[in-house]
Protein backbone atom coordinates (compact mmCIF):
# COMPACT_ATOMS: atom_id res chain seq x y z
CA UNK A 1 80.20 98.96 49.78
CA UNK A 2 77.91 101.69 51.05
CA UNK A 3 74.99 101.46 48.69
CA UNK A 4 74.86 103.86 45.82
CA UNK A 5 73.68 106.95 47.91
CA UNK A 6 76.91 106.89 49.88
CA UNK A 7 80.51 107.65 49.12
CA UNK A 8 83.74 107.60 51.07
CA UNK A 9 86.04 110.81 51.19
CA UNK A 10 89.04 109.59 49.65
CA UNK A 11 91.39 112.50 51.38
CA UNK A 12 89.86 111.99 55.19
CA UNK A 13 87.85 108.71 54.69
CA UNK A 14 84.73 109.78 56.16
CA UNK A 15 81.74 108.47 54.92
CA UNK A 16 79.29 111.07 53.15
CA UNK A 17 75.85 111.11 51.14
CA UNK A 18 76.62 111.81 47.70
CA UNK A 19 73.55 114.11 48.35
CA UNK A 20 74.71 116.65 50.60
CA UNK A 21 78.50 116.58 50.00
CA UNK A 22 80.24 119.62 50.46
CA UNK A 23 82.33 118.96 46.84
CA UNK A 24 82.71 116.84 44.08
CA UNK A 25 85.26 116.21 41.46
CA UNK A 26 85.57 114.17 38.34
CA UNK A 27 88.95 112.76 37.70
CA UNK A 28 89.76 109.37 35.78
CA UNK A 29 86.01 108.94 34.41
CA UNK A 30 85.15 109.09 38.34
CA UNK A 31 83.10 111.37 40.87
CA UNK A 32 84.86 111.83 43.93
CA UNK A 33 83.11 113.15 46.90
CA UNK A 34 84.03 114.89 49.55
CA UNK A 35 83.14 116.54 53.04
CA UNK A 36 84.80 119.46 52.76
CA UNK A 37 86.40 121.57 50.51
CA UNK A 38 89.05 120.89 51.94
CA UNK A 39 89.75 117.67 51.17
CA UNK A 40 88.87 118.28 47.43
CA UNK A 41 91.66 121.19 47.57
CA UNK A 42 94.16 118.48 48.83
CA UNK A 43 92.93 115.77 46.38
CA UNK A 44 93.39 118.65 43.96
CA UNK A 45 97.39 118.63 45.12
CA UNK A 46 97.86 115.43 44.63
CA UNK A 47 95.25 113.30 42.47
CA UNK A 48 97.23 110.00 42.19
CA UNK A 49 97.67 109.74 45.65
CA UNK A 50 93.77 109.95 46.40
CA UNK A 51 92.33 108.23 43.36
CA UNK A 52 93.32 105.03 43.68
CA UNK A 53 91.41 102.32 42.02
CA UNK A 54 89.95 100.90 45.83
CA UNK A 55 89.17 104.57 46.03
CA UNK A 56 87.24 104.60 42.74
CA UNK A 57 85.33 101.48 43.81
CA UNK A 58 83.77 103.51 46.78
């Protein structure tokens, strides 16, 4: 959906280069990226709500 250099936030769903994102996290054989830290803290609260598999295809 946006190319392989780009990911979407799955907490706020803004749109970030995998390059320069603020965090990551691997959860469910995924990366997850995200703008802040954050949004990886609330992911962190609450990982089934966030990784969802339309999340994991982003």
């Amino acid at each position: 959906m946006h190319g392989d250099k780009m990911a979407r936030d799955p907490v706020c769903g803004m749109t970030i280069s995998k390059d320069s994102a603020a965090a990551t996290e691997k959860y469910k054989d995924h990366t997850f990226y995200f703008c802040s830290e954050a949004c990886r803290e609330q992911f962190d609260k609450n990982r089934d709500k966030y990784a969802t598999p339309a999340a994991m295809m982003m």
